[in-house]
Protein backbone atom coordinates (compact mmCIF):
# COMPACT_ATOMS: atom_id res chain seq x y z
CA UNK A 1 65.76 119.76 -30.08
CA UNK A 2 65.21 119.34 -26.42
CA UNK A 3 67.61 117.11 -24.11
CA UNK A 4 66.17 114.94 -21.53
CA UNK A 5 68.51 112.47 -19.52
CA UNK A 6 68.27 109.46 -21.25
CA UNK A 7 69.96 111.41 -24.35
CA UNK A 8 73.33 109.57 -25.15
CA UNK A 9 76.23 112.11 -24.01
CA UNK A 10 79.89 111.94 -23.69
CA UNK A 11 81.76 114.26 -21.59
CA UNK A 12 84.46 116.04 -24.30
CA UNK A 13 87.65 117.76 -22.99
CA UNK A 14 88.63 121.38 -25.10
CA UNK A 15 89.67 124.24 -24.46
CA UNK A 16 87.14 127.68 -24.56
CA UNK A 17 87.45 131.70 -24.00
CA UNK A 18 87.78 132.17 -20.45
CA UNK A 19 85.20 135.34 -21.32
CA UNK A 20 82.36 132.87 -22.51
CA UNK A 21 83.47 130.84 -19.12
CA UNK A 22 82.10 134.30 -17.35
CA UNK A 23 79.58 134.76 -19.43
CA UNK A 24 77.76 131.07 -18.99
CA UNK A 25 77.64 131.45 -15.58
CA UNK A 26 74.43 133.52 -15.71
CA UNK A 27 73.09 130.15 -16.73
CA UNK A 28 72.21 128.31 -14.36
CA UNK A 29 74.36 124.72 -13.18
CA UNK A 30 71.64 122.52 -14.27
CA UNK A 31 71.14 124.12 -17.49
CA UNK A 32 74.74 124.64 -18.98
CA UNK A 33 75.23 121.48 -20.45
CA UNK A 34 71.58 121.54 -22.54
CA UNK A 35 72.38 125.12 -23.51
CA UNK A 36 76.10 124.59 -25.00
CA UNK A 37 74.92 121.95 -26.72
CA UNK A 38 72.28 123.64 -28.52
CA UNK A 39 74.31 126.50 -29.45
CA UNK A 40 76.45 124.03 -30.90
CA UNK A 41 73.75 122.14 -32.83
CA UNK A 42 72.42 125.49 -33.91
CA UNK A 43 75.81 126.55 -35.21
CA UNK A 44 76.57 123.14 -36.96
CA UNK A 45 73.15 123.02 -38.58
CA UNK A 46 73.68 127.11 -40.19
CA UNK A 47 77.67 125.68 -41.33
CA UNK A 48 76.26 123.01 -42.99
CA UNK A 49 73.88 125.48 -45.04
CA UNK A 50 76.41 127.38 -45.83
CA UNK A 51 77.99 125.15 -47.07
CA UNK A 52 76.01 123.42 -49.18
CA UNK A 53 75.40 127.09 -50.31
CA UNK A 54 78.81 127.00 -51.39
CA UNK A 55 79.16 123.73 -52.95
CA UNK A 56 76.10 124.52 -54.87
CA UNK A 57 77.13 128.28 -56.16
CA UNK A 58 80.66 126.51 -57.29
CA UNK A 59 78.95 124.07 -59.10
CA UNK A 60 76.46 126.50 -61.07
CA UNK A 61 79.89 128.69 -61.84
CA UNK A 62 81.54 125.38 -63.21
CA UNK A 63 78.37 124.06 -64.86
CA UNK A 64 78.47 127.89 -65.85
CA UNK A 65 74.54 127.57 -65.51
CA UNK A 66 72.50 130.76 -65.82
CA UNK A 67 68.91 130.89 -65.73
CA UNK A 68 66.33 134.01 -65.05
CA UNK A 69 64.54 133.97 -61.40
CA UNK A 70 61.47 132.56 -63.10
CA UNK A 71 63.28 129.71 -64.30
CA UNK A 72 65.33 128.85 -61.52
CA UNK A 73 61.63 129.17 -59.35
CA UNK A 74 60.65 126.69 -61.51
CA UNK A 75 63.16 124.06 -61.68
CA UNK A 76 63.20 124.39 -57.39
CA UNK A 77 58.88 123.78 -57.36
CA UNK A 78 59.29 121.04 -59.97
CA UNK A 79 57.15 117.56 -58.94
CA UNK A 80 55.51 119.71 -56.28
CA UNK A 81 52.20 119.57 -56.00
CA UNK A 82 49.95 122.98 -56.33
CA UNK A 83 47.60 123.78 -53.51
């Protein structure tokens, strides 16, 4: 996602690695703010994966569901449509 400046933002106070505080300054002033936030917004989006991952490996040990790889293929393409 790209940032303009009519995105909503709201200046946050916390605390960081004075090492990453070295390291962003390669970047320049302008461009820190956009650059943060998509590192964030990457990192967010790959937890969220992950953890869905998670959530859904726990649930096929409690459902204790086993299939083959063809049948799992399946149920994940069912209701699509075949080009």
């Amino acid at each position: 996602m790209d940032y303009t400046a009519v995105d909503r933002r709201k200046r946050m106070n916390f605390m960081i690695n004075i090492s990453l505080i070295e390291k962003l300054t390669v970047i320049p002033t302008g461009e820190r703010s956009d650059f943060v936030n998509k590192a964030i917004e990457d990192r967010l989006e790959r937890f969220q994966r992950e953890k869905a991952f998670d959530e859904g490996t726990l649930l096929q040990k409690k459902l204790k569901l086993k299939m083959t790889n063809e049948q799992l293929l399946k149920e994940i393409h069912y209701g699509r449509k075949e080009w």
